[in-house]
Each structure stands twice: as C-alpha cells, then as structure tokens.
Protein backbone atom coordinates (compact mmCIF):
# COMPACT_ATOMS: atom_id res chain seq x y z
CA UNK A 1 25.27 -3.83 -17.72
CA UNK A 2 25.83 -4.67 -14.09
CA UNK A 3 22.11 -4.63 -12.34
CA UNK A 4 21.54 -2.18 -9.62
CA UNK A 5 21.13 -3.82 -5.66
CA UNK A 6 17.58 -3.81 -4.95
CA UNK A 7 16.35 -4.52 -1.50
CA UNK A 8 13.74 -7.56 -1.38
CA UNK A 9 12.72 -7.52 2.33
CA UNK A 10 8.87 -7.83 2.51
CA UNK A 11 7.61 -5.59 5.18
CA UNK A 12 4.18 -5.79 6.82
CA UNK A 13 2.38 -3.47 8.79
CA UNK A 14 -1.08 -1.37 9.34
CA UNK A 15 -1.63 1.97 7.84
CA UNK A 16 -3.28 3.09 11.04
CA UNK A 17 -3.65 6.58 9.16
CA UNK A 18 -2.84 7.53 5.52
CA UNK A 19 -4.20 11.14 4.55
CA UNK A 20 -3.98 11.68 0.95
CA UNK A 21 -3.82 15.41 0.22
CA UNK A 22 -4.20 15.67 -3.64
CA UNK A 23 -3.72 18.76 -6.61
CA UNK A 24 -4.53 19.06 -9.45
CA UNK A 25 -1.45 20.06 -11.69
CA UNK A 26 -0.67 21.33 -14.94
CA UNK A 27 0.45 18.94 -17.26
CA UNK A 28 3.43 20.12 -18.61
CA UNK A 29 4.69 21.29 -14.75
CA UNK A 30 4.67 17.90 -13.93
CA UNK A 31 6.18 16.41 -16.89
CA UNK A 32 9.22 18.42 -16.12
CA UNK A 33 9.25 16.78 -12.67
CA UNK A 34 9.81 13.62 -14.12
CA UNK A 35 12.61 11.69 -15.07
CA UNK A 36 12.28 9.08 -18.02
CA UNK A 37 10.85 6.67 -18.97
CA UNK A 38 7.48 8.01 -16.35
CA UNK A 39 4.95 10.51 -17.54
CA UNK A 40 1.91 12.24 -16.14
CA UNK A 41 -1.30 10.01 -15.65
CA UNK A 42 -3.82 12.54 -16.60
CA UNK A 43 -7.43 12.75 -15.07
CA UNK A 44 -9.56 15.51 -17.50
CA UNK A 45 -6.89 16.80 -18.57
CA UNK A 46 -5.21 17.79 -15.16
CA UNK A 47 -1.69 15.32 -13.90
CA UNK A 48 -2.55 14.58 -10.35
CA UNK A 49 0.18 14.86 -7.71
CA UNK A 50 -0.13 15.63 -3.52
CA UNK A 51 1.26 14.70 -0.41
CA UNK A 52 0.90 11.23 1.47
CA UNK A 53 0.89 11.44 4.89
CA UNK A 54 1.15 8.06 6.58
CA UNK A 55 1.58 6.73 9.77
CA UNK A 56 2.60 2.89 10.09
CA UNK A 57 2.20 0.28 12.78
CA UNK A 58 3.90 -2.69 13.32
CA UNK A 59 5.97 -2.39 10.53
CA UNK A 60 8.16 -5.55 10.50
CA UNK A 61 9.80 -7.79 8.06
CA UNK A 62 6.94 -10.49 6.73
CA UNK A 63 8.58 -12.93 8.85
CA UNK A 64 9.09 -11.29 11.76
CA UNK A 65 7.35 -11.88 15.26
CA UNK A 66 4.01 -9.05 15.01
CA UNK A 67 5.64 -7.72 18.66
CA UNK A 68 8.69 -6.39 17.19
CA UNK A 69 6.95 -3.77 14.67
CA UNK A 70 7.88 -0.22 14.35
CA UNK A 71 5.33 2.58 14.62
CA UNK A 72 5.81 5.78 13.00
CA UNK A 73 4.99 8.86 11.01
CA UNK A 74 5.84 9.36 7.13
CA UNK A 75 5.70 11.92 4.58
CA UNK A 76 5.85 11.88 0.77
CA UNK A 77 5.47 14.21 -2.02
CA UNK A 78 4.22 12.28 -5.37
CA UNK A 79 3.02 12.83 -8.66
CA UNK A 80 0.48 9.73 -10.30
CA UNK A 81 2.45 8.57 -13.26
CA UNK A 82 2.37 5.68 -16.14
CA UNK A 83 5.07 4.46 -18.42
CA UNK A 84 5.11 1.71 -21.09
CA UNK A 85 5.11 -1.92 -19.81
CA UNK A 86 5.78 -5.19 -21.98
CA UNK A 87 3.85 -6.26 -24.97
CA UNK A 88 2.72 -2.53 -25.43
CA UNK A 89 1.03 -2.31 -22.33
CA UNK A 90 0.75 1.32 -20.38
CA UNK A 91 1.31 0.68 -16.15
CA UNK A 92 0.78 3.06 -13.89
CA UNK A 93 1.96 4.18 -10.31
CA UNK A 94 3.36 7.27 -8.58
CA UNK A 95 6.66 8.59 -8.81
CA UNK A 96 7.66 9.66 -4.90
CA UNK A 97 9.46 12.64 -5.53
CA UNK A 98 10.89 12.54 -1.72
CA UNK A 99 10.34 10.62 1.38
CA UNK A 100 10.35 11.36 4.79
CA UNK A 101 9.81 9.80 8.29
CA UNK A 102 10.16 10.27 12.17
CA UNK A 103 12.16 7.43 12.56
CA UNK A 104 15.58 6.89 12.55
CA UNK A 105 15.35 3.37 12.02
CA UNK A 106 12.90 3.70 9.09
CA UNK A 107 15.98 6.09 7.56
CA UNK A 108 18.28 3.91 7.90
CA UNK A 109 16.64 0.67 6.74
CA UNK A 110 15.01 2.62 3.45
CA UNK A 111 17.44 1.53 0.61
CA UNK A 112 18.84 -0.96 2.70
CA UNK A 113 16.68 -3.30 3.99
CA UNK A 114 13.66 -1.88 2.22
CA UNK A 115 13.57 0.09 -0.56
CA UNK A 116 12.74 3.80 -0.90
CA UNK A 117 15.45 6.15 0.94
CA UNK A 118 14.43 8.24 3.57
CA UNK A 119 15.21 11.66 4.97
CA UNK A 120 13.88 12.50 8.55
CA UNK A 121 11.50 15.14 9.50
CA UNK A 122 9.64 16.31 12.80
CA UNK A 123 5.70 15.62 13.00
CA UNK A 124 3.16 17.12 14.36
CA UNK A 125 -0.09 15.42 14.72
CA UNK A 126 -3.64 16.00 16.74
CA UNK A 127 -6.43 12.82 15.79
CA UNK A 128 -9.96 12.66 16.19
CA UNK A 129 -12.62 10.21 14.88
CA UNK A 130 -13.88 13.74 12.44
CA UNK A 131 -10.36 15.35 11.81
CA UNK A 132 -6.91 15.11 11.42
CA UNK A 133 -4.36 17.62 11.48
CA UNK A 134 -0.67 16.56 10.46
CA UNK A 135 2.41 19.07 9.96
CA UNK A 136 5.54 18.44 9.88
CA UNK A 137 8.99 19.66 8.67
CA UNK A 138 12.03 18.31 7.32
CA UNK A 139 15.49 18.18 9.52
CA UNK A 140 17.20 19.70 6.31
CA UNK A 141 15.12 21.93 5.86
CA UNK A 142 13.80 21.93 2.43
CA UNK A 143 9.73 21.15 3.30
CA UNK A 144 7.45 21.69 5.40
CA UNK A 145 3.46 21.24 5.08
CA UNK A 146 0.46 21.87 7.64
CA UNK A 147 -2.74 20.37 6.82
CA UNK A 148 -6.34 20.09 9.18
CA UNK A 149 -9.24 18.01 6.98
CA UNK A 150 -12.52 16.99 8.40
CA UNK A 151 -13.62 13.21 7.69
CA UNK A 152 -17.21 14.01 5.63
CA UNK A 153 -20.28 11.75 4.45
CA UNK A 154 -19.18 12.20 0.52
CA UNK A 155 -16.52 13.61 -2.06
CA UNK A 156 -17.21 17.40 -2.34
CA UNK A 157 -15.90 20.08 -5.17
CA UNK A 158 -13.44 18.07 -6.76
CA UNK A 159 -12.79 18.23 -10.03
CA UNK A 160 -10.99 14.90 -10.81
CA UNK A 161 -13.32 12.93 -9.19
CA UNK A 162 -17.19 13.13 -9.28
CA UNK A 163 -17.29 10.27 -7.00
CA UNK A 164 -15.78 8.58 -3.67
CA UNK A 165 -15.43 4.99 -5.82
CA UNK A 166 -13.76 6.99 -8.76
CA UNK A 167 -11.20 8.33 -6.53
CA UNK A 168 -10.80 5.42 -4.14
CA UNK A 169 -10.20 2.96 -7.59
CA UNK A 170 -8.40 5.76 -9.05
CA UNK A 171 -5.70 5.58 -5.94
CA UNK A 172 -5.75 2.17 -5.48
CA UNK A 173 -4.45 1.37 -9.20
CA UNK A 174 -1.41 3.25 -8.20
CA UNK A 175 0.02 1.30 -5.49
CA UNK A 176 3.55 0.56 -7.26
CA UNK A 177 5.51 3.65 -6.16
CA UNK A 178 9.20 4.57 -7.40
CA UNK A 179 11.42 7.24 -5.83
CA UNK A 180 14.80 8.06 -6.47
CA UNK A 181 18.30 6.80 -5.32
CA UNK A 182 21.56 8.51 -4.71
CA UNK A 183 23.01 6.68 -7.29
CA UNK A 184 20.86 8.51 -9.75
CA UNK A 185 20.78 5.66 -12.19
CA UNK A 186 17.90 3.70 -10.95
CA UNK A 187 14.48 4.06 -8.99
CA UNK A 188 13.48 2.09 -6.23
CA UNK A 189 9.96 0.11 -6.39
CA UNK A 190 7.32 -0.85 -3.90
CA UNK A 191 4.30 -2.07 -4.30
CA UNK A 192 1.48 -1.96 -1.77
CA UNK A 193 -0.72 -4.79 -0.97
CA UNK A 194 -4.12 -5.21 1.34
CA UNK A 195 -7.69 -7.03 1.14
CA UNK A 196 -8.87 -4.58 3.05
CA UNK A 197 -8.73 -1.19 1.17
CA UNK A 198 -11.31 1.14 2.08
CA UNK A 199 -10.81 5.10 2.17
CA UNK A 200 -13.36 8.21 3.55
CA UNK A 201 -13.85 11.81 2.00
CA UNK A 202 -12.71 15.07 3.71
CA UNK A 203 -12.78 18.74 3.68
CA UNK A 204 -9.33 20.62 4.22
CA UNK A 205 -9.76 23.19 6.48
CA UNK A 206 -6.13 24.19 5.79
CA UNK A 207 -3.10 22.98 3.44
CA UNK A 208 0.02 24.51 3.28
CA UNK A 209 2.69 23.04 1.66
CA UNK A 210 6.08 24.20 0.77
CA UNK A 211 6.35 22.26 -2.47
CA UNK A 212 3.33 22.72 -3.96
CA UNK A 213 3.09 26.39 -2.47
CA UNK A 214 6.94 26.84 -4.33
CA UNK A 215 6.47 29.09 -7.50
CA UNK A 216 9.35 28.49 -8.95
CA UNK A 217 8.80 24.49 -8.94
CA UNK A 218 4.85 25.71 -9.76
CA UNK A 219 4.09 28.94 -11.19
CA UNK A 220 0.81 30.70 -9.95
CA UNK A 221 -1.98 28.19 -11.37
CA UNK A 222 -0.58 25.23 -12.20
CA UNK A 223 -0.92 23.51 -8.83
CA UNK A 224 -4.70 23.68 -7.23
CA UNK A 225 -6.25 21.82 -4.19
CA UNK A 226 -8.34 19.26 -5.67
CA UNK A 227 -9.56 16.98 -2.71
CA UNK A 228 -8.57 14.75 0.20
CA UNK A 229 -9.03 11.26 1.28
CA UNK A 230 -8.45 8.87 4.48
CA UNK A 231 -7.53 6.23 5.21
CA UNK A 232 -7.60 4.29 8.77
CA UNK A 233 -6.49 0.90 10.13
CA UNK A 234 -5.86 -0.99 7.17
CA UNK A 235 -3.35 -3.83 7.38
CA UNK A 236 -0.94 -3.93 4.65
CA UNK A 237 1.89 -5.74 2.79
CA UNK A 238 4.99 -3.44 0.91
CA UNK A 239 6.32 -5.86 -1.22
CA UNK A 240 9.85 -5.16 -3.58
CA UNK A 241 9.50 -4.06 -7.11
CA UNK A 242 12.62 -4.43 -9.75
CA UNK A 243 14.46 -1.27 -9.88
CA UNK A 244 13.36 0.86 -13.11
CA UNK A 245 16.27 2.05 -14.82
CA UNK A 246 16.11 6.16 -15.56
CA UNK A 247 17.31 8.06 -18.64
C-alpha cells in the first residue's frame, strides 16, 4: 500500500502562552470520539480531554534565520489517548480532534509544510502576569469558547490530579499529538520538544465552550471542568511524526 505524504519540516518556536483548559470525560463518550487504533488514557477512571489554547512566537522552520518567525494565536480541542506500540508496548498522546489559528499562513502551511491542518478562527485575548482571558471563534462557524483563569500558588479541586507535578508529568507524557486529514485515511503526527518545560496552576473564573458545552456530542454529565494549567515562554521544537494509519 502506497504510504501517505507526510510533511517533515521541523519548526521551532516559543510557546509564549499555552493555557490548558482540561475535563474530565466519561469514558465511553470519548471512546466514541475516536477513530482506531487510539483509545481513552484514563486517569481514576475519568478519559481526560480540553482545549489548548496556544499562542506561538517565532515559529520558523529549524533552519531558518530566528527574525523571520511567525507569531500567532491557536486553538485545539483534544482528548489524551494511548494505542498499542511495538513489542507490546502501550504509547500515549492526544488525539487533536480540530485545529485552529489566526493566521493565514499557519493554515496554509498545516499539512503542507507542517503537519496538522488548520482551520482559521478570530481571537480574543486580554494578558496579565495573574490572568488570562482567551476567546475566540471559528470563521466556519462550528466553535467557539471563552475562558478567564487566574494564575494561583497550587492545583485546587481537581479530581485527576492531587498535585501540580502529577498533572505537569501527566501533560508532558503526551506531547505526540495526531489530528485528522482530509484524506480520512491517515493522521498527522507531531511531537513536541523543550528542556525547558515548566507549567503554573489556575482557577477558571469562566469556561464556555461550544464543544464540550454540545449535548449531543456530551450528554449532561459526561463532560466536567476538572482544572487548568499555564504555560509561559517556553522555547520549543515540533518535530514530524510518521502518519498513523486509521481504521
């Protein structure tokens, strides 16, 4: 069988912000979210799925000069998954159910140059050093989200994590993502990289989300706030994963 084209550019850039808005979800509602061969990676007995909400800096081919960089802002809806590696091992990631960006260029490039195809969406976003607040909406249409969290000392009501260095480990063993193509045959693979991973607790204030507020993609009960995370001027490498081939 004829491989799929995979896009191998290596891109750097800084995550100048990544807020990590997370649920807890019923098992089973996720499951059904997923094509095959992925599955739910369960944390006491709840899958865990959110939004990340990312904005980028200098984002730039490895070898290109650090003054040509893009800057810009990013959405994605994901679920935390695992699926069976070689030898009988069990790997785990998130599946990236869509992706979205302010940029035109990112839209283009994503599945081209990059991989991981992008729609576009409209952001807006208000920073301080204690809270961010990021909403934005799709130009199609089909999501929207709002969400204000305070930055906080430690990890508070969550009932996936008990700690900060549970979640924090817990997120940063799933930094191959996979999202699907038009082609429908394939997923697209990226895996982050950085030395420098470090991430703070918050409070939401307010989330509203589209998705996860959708009953008929979650009925009442199966999709709860669990907790939220930041993360702030980290420098990072996105580096091409094989394409994994769906049923």
């Amino acid at each position: 069988m004829r491989q799929p084209r995979t896009p191998r550019t290596q891109m750097s850039s800084v995550v100048e912000r990544r807020l990590l808005v997370n649920y807890r979800i019923d098992p089973a509602t996720a499951t059904a979210l997923l094509p095959a061969p992925l599955r739910p990676q369960l944390v006491r007995g709840y899958a865990v799925a959110g939004m990340c909400l990312l904005r980028l800096g200098d984002l730039r081919p490895t070898w290109a000069p650090t003054d040509r960089g893009l800057r810009s802002e990013n959405a994605a809806h994901r679920i935390a998954v695992e699926w069976d590696g070689p030898g009988g091992t069990v790997e785990t990631g998130v599946y990236i159910l869509r992706r979205d960006t302010a940029s035109r260029i990112s839209a283009w490039a994503g599945g081209r140059i990059f991989p991981g195809e992008h729609g576009r969406a409209d952001f807006e976003v208000h920073e301080s050093p204690d809270e961010v607040r990021v909403a934005f909406a799709t130009r199609d249409g089909s999501a929207k989200a709002d969400v204000t969290v305070k930055v906080t000392d430690d990890l508070r009501g969550s009932k996936l994590f008990d700690t900060l260095e549970e979640a924090s480990a817990f997120f940063r063993t799933g930094s191959k993502g996979f999202s699907p193509t038009s082609t429908g045959t394939h997923l697209d693979g990226m895996e982050l990289h950085t030395n420098a991973w470090h991430v703070e607790p918050g409070h939401a204030h307010a989330a509203k989300s589209s998705y996860f507020d959708d009953p008929t993609l979650f009925p009442p009960g199966t999709a709860t706030l669990d907790c939220t995370l930041v993360m702030r001027n980290v420098p990072a490498r996105w580096a091409p994963l094989p394409a994994m081939a769906v049923a």
